[in-house]
PDBML (XML) file of the C-alpha atoms, coordinates in Angstrom:
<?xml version="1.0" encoding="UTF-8" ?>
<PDBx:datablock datablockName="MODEL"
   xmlns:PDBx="http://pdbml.pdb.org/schema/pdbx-v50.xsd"
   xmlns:xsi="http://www.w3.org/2001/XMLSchema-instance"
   xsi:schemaLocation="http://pdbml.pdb.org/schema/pdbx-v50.xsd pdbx-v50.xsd">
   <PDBx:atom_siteCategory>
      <PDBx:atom_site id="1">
         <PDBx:B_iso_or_equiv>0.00</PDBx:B_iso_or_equiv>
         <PDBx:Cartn_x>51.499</PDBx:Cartn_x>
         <PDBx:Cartn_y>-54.435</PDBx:Cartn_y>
         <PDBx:Cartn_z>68.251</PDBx:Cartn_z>
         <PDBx:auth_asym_id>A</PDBx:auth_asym_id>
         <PDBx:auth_atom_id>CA</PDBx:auth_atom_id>
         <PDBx:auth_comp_id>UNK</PDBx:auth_comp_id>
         <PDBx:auth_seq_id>1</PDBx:auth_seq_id>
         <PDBx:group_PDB>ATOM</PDBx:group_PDB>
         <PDBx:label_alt_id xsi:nil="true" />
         <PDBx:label_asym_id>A</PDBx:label_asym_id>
         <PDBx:label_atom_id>CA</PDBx:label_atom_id>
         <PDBx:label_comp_id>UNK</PDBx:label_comp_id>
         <PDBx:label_entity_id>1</PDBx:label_entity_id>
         <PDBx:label_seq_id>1</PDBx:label_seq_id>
         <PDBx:occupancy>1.00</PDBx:occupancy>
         <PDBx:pdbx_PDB_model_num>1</PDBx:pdbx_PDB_model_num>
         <PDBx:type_symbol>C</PDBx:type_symbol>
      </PDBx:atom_site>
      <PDBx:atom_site id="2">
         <PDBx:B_iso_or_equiv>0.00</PDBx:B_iso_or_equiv>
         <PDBx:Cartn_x>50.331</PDBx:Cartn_x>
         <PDBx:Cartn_y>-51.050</PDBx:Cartn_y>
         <PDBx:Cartn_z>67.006</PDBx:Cartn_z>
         <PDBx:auth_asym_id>A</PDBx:auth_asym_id>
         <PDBx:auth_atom_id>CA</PDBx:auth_atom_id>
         <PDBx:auth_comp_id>UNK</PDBx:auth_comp_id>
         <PDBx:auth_seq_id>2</PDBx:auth_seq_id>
         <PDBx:group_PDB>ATOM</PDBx:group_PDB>
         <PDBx:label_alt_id xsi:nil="true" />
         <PDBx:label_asym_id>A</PDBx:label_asym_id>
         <PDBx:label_atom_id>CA</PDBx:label_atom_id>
         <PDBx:label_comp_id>UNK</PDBx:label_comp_id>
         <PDBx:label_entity_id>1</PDBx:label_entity_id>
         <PDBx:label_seq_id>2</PDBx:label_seq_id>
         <PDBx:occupancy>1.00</PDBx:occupancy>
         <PDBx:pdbx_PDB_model_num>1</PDBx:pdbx_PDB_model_num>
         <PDBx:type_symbol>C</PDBx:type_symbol>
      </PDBx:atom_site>
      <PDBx:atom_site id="3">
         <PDBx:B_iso_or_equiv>0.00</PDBx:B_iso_or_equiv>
         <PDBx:Cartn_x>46.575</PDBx:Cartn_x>
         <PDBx:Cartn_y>-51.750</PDBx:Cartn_y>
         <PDBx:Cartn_z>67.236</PDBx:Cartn_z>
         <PDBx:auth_asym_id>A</PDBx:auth_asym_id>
         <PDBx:auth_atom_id>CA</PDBx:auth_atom_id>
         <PDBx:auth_comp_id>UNK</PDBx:auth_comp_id>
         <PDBx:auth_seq_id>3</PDBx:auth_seq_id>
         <PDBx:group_PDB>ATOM</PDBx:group_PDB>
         <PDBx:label_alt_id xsi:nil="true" />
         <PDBx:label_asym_id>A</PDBx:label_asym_id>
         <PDBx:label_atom_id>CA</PDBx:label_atom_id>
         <PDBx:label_comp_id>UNK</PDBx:label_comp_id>
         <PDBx:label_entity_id>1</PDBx:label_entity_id>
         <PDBx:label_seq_id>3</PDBx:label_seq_id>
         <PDBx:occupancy>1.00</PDBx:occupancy>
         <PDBx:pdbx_PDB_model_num>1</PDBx:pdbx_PDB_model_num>
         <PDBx:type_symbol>C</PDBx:type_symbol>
      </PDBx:atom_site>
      <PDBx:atom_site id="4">
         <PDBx:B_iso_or_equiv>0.00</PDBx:B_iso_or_equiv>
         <PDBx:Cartn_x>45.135</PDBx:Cartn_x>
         <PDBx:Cartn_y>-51.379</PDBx:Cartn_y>
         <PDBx:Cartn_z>70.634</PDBx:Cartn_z>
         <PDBx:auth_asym_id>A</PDBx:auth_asym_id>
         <PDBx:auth_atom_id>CA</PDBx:auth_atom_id>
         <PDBx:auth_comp_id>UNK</PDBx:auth_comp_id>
         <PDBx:auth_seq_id>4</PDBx:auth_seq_id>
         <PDBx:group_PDB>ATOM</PDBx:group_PDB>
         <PDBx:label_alt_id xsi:nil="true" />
         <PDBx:label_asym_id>A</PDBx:label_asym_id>
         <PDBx:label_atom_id>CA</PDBx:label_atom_id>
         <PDBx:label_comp_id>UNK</PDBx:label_comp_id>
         <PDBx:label_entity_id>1</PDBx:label_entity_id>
         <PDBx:label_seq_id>4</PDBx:label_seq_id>
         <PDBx:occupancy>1.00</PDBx:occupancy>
         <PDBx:pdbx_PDB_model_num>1</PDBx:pdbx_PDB_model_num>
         <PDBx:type_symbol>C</PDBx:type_symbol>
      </PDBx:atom_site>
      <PDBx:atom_site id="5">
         <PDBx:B_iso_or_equiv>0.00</PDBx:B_iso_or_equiv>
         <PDBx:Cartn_x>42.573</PDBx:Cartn_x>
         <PDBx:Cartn_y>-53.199</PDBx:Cartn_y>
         <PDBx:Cartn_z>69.918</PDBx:Cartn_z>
         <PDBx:auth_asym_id>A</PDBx:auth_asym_id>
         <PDBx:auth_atom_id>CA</PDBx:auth_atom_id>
         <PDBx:auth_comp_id>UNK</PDBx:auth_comp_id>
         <PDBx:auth_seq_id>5</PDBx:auth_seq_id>
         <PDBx:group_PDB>ATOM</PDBx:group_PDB>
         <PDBx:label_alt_id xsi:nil="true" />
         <PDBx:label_asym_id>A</PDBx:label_asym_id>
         <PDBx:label_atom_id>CA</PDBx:label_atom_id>
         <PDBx:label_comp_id>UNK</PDBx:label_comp_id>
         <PDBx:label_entity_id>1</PDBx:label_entity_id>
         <PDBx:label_seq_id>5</PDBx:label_seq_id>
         <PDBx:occupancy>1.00</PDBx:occupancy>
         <PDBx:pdbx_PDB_model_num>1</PDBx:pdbx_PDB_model_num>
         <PDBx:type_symbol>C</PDBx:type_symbol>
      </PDBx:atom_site>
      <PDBx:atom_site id="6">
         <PDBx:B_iso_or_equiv>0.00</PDBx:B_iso_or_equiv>
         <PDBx:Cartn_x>43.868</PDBx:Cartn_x>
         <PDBx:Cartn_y>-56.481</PDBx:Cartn_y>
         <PDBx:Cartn_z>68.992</PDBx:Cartn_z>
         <PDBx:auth_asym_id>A</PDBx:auth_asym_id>
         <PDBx:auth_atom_id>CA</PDBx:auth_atom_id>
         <PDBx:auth_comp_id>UNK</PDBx:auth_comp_id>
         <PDBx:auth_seq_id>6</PDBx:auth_seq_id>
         <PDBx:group_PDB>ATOM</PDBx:group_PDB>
         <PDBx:label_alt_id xsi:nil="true" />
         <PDBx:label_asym_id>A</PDBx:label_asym_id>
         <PDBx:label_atom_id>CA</PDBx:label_atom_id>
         <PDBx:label_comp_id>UNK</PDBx:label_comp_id>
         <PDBx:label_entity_id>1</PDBx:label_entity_id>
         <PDBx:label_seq_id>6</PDBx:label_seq_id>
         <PDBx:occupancy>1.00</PDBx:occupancy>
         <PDBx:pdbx_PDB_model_num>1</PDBx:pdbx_PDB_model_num>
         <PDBx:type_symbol>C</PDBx:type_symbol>
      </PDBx:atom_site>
      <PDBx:atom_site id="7">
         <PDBx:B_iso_or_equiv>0.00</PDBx:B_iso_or_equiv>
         <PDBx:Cartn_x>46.719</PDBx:Cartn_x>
         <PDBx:Cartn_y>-56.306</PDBx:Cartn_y>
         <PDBx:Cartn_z>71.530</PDBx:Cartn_z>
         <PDBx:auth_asym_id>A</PDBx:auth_asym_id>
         <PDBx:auth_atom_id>CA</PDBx:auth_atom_id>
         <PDBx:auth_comp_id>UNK</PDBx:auth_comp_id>
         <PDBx:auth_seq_id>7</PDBx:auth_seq_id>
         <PDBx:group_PDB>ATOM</PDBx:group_PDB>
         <PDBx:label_alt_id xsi:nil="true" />
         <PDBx:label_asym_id>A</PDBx:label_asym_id>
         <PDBx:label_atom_id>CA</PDBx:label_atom_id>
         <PDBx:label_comp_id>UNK</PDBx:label_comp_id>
         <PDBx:label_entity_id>1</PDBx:label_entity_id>
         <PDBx:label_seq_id>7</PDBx:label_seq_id>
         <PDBx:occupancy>1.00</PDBx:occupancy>
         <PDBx:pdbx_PDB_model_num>1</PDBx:pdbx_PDB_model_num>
         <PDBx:type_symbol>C</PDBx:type_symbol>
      </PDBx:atom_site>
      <PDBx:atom_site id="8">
         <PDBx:B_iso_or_equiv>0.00</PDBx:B_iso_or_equiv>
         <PDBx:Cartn_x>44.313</PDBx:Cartn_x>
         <PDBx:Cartn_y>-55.644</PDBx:Cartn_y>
         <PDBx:Cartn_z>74.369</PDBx:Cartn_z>
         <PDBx:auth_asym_id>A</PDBx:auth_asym_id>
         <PDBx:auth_atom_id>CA</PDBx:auth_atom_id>
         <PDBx:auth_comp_id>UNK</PDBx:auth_comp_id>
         <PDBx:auth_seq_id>8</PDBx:auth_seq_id>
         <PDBx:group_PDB>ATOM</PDBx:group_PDB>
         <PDBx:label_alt_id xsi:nil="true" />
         <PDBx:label_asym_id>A</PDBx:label_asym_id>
         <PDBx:label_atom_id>CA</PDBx:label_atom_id>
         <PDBx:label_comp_id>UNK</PDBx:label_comp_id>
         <PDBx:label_entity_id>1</PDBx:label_entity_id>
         <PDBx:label_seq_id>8</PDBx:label_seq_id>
         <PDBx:occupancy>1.00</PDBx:occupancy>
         <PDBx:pdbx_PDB_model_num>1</PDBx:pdbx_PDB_model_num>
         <PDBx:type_symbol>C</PDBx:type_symbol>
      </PDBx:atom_site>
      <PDBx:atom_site id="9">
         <PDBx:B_iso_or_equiv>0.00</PDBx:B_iso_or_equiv>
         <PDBx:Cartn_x>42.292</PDBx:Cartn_x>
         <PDBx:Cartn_y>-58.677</PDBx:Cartn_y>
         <PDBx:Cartn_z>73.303</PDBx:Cartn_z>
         <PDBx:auth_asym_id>A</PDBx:auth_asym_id>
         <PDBx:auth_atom_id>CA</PDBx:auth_atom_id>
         <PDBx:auth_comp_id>UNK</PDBx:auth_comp_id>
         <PDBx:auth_seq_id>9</PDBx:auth_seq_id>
         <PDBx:group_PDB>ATOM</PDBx:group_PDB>
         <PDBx:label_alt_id xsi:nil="true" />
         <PDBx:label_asym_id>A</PDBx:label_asym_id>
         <PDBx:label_atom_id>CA</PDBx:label_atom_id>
         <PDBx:label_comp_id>UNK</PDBx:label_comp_id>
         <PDBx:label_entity_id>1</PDBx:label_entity_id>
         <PDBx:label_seq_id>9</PDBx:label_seq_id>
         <PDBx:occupancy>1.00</PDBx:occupancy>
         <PDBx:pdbx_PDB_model_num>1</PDBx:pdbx_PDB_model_num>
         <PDBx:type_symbol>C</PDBx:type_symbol>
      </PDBx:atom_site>
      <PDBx:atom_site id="10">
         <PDBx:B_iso_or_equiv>0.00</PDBx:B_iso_or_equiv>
         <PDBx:Cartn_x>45.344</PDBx:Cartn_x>
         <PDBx:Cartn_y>-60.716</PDBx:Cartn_y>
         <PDBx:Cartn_z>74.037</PDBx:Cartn_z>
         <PDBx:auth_asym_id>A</PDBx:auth_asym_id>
         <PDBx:auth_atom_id>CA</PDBx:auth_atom_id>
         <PDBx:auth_comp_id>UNK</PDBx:auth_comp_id>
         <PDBx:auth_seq_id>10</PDBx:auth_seq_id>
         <PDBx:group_PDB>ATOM</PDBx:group_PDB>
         <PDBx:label_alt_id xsi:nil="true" />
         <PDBx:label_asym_id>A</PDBx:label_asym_id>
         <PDBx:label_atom_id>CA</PDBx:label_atom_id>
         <PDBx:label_comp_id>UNK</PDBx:label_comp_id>
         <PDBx:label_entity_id>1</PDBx:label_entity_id>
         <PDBx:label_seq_id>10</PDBx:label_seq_id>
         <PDBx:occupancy>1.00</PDBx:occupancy>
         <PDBx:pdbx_PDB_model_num>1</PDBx:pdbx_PDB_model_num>
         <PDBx:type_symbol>C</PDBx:type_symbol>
      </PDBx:atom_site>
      <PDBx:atom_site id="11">
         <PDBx:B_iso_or_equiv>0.00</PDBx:B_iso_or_equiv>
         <PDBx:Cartn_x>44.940</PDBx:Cartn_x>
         <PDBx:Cartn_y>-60.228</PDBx:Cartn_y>
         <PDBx:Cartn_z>78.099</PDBx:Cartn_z>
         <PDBx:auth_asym_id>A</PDBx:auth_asym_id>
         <PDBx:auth_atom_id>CA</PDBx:auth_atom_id>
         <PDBx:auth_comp_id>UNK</PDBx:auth_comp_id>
         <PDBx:auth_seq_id>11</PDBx:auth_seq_id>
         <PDBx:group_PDB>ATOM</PDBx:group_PDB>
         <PDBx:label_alt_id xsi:nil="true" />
         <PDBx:label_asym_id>A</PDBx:label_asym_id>
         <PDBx:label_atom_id>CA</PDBx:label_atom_id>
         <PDBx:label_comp_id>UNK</PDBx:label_comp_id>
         <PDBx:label_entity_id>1</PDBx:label_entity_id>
         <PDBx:label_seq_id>11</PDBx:label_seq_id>
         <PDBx:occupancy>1.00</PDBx:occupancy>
         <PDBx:pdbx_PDB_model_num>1</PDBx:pdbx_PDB_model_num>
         <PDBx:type_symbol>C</PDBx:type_symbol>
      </PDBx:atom_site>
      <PDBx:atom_site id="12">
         <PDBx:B_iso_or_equiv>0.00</PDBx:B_iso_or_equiv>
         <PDBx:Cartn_x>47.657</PDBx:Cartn_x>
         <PDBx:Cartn_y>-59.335</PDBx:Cartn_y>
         <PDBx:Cartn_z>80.157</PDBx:Cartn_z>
         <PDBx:auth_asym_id>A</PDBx:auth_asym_id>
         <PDBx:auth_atom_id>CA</PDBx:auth_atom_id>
         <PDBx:auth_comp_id>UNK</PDBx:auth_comp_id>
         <PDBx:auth_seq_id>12</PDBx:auth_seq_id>
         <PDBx:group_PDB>ATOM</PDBx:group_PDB>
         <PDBx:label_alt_id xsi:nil="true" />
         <PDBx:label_asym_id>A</PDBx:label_asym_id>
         <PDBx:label_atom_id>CA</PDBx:label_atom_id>
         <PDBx:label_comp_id>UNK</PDBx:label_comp_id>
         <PDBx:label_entity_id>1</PDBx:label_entity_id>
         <PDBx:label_seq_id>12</PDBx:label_seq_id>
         <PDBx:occupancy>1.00</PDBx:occupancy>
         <PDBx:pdbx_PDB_model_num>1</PDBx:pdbx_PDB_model_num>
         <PDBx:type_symbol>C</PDBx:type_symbol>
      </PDBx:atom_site>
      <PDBx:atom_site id="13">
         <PDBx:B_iso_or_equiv>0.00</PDBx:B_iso_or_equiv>
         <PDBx:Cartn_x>50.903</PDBx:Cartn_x>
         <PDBx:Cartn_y>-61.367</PDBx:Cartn_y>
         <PDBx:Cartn_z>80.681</PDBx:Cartn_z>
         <PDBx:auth_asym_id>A</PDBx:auth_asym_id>
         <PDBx:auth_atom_id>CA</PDBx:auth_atom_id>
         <PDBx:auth_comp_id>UNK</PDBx:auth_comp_id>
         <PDBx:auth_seq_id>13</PDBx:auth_seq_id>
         <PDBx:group_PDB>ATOM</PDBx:group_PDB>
         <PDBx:label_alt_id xsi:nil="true" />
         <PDBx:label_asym_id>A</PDBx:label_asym_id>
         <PDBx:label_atom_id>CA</PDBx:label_atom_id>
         <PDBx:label_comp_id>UNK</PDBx:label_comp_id>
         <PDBx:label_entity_id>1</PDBx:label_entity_id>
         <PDBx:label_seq_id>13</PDBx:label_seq_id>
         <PDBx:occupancy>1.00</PDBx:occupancy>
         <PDBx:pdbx_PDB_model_num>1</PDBx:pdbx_PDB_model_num>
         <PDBx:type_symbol>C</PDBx:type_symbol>
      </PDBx:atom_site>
      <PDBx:atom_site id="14">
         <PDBx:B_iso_or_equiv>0.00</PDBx:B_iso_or_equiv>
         <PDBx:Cartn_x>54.153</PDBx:Cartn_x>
         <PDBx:Cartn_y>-62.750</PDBx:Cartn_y>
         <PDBx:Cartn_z>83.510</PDBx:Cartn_z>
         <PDBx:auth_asym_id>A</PDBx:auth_asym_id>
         <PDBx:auth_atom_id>CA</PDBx:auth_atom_id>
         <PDBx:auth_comp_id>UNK</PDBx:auth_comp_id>
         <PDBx:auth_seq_id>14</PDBx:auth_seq_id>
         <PDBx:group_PDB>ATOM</PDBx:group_PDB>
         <PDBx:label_alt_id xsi:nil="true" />
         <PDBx:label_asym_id>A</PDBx:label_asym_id>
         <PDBx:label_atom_id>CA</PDBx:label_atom_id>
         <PDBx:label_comp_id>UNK</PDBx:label_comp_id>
         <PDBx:label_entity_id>1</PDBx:label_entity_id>
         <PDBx:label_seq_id>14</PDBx:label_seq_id>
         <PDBx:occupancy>1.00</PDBx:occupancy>
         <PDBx:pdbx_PDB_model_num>1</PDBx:pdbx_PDB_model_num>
         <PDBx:type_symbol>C</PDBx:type_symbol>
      </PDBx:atom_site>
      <PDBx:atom_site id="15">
         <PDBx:B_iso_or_equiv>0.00</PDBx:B_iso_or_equiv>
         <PDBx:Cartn_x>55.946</PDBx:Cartn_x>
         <PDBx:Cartn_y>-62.917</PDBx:Cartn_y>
         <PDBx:Cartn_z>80.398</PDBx:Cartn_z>
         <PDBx:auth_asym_id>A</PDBx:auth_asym_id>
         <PDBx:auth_atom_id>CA</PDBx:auth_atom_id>
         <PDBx:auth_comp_id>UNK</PDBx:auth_comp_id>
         <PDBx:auth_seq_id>15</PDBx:auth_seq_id>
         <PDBx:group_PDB>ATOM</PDBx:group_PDB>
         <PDBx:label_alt_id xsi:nil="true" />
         <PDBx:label_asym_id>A</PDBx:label_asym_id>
         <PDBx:label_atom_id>CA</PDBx:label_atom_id>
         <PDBx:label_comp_id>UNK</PDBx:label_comp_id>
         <PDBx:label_entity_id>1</PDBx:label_entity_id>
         <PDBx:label_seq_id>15</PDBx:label_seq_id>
         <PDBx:occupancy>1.00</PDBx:occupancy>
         <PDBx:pdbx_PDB_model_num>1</PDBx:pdbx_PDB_model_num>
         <PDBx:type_symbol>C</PDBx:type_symbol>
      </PDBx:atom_site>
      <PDBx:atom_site id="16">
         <PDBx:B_iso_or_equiv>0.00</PDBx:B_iso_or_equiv>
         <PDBx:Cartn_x>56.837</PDBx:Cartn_x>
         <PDBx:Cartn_y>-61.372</PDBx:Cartn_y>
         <PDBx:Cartn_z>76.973</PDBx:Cartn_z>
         <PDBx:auth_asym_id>A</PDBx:auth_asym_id>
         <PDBx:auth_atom_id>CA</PDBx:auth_atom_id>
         <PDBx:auth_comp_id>UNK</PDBx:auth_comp_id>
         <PDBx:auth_seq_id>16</PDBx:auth_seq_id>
         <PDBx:group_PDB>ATOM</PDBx:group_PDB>
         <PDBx:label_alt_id xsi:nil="true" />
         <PDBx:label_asym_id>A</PDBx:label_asym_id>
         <PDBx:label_atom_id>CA</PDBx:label_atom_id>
         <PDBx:label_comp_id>UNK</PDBx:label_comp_id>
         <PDBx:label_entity_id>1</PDBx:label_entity_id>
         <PDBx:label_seq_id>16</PDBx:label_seq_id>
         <PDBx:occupancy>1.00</PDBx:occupancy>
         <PDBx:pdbx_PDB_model_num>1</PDBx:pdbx_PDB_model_num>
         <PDBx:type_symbol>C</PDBx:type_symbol>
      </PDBx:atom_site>
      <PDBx:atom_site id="17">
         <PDBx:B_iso_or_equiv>0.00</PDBx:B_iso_or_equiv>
         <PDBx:Cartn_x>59.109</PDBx:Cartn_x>
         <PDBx:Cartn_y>-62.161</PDBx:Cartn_y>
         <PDBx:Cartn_z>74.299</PDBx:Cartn_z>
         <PDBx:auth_asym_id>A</PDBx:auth_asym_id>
         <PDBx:auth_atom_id>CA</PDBx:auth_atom_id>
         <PDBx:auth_comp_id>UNK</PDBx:auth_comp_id>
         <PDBx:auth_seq_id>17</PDBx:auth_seq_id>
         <PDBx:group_PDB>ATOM</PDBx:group_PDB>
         <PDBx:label_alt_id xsi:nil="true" />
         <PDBx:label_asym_id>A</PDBx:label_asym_id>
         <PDBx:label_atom_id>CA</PDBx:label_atom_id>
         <PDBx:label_comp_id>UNK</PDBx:label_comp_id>
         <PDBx:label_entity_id>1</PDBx:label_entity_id>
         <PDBx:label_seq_id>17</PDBx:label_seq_id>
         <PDBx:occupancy>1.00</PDBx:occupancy>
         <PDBx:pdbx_PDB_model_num>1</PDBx:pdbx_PDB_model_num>
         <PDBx:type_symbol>C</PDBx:type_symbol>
      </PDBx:atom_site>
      <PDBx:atom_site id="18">
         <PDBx:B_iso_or_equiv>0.00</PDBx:B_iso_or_equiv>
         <PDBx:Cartn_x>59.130</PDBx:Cartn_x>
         <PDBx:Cartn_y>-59.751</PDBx:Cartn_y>
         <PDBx:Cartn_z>71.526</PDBx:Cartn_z>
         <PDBx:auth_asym_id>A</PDBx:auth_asym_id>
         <PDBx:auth_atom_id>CA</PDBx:auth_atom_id>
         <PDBx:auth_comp_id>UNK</PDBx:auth_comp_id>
         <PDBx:auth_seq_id>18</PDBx:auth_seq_id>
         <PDBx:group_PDB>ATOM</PDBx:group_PDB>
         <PDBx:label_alt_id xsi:nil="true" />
         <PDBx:label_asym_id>A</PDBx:label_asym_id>
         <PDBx:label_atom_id>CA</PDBx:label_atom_id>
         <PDBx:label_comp_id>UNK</PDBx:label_comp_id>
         <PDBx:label_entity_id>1</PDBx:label_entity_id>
         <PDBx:label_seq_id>18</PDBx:label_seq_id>
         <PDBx:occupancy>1.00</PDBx:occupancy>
         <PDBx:pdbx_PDB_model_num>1</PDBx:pdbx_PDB_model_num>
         <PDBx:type_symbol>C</PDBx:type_symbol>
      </PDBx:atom_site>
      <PDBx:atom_site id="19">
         <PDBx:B_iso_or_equiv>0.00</PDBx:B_iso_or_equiv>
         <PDBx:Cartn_x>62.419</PDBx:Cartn_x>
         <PDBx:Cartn_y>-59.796</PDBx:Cartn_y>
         <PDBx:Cartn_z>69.985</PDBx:Cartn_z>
         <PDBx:auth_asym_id>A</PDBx:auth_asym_id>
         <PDBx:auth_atom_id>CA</PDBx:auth_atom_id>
         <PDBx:auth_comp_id>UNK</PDBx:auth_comp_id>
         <PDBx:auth_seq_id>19</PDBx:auth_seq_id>
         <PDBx:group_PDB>ATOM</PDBx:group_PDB>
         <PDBx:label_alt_id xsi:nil="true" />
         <PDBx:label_asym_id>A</PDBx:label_asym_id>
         <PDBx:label_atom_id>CA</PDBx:label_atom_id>
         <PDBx:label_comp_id>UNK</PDBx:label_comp_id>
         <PDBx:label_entity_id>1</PDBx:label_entity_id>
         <PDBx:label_seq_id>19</PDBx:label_seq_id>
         <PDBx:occupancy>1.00</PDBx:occupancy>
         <PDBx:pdbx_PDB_model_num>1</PDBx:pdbx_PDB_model_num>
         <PDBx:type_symbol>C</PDBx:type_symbol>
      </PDBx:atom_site>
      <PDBx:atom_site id="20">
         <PDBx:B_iso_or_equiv>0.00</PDBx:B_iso_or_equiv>
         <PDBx:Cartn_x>63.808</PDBx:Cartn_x>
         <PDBx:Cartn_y>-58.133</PDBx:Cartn_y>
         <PDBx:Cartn_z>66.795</PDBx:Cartn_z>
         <PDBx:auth_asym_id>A</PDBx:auth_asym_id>
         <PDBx:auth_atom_id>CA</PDBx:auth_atom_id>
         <PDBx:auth_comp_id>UNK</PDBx:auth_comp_id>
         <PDBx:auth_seq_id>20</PDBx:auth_seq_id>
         <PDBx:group_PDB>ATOM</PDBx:group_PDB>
         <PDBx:label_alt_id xsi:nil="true" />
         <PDBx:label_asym_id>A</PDBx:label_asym_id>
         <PDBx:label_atom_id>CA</PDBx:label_atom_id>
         <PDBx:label_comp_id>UNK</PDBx:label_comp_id>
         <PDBx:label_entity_id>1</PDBx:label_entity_id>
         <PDBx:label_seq_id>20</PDBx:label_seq_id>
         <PDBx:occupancy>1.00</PDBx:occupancy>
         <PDBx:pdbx_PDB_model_num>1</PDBx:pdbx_PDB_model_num>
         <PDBx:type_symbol>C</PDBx:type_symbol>
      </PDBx:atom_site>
      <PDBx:atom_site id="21">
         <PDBx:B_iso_or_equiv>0.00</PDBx:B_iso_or_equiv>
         <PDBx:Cartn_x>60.563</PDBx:Cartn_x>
         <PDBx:Cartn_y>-56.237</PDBx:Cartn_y>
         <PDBx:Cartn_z>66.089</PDBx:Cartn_z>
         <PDBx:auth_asym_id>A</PDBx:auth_asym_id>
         <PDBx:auth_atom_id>CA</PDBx:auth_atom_id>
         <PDBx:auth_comp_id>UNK</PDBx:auth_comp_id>
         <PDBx:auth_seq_id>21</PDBx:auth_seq_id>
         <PDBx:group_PDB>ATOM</PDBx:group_PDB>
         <PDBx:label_alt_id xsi:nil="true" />
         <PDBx:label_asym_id>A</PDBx:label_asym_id>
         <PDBx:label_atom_id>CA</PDBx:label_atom_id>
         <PDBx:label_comp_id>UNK</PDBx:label_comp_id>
         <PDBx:label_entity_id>1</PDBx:label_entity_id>
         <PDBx:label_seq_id>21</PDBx:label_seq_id>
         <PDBx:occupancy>1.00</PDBx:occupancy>
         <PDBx:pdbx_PDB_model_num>1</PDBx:pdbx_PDB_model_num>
         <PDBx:type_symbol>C</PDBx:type_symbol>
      </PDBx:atom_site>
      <PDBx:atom_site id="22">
         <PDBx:B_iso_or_equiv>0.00</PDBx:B_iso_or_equiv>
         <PDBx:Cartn_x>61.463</PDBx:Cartn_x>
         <PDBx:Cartn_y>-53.022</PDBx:Cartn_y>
         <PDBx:Cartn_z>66.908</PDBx:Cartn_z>
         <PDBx:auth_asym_id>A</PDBx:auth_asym_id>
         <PDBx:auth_atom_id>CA</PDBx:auth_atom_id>
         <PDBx:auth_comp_id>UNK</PDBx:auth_comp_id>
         <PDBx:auth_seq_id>22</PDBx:auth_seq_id>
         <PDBx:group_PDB>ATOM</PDBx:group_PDB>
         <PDBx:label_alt_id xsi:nil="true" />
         <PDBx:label_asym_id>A</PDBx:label_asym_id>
         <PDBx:label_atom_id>CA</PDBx:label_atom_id>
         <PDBx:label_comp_id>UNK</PDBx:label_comp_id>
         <PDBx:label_entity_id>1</PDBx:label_entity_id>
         <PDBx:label_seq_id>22</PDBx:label_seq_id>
         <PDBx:occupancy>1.00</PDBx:occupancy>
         <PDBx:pdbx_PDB_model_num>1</PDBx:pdbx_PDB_model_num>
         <PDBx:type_symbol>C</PDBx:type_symbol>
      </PDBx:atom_site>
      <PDBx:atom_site id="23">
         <PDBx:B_iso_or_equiv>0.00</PDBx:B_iso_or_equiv>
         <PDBx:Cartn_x>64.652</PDBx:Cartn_x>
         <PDBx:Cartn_y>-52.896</PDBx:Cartn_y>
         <PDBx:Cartn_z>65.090</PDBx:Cartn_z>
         <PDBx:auth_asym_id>A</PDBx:auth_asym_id>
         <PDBx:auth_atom_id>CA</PDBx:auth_atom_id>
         <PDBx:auth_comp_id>UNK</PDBx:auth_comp_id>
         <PDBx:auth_seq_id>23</PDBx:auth_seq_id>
         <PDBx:group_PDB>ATOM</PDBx:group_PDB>
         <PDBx:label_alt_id xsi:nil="true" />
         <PDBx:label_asym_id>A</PDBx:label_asym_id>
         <PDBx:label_atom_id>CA</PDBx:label_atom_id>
         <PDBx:label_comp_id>UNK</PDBx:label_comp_id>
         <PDBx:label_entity_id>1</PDBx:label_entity_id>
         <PDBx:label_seq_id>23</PDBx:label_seq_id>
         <PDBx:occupancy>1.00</PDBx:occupancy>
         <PDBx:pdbx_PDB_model_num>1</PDBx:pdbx_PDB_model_num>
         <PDBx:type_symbol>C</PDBx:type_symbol>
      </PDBx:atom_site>
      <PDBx:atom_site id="24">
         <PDBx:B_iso_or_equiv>0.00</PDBx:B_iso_or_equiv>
         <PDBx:Cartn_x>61.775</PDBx:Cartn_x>
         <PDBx:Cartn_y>-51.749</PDBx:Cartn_y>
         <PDBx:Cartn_z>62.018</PDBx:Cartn_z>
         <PDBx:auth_asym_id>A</PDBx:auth_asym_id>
         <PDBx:auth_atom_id>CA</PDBx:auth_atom_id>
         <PDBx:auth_comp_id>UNK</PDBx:auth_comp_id>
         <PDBx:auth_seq_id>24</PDBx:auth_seq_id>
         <PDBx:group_PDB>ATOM</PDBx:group_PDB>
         <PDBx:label_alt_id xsi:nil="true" />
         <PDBx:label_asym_id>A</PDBx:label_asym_id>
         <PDBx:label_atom_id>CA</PDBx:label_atom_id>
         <PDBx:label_comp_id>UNK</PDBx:label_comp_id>
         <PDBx:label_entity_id>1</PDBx:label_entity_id>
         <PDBx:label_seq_id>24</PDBx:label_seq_id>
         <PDBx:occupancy>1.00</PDBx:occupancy>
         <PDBx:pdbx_PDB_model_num>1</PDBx:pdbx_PDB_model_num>
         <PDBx:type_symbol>C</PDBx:type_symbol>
      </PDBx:atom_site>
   </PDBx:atom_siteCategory>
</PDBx:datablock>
């Protein structure tokens, strides 16, 4: 999730679950 690069590569989404990550 920090890298750009590899989270643009990953395309664009309706939905997103990113739970308990951010909590670090």
């Amino acid at each position: 999730l920090i890298d750009a690069r590899s989270v643009a590569a990953q395309g664009r989404f309706d939905v997103i679950f990113c739970r308990n990550l951010l909590i670090y």
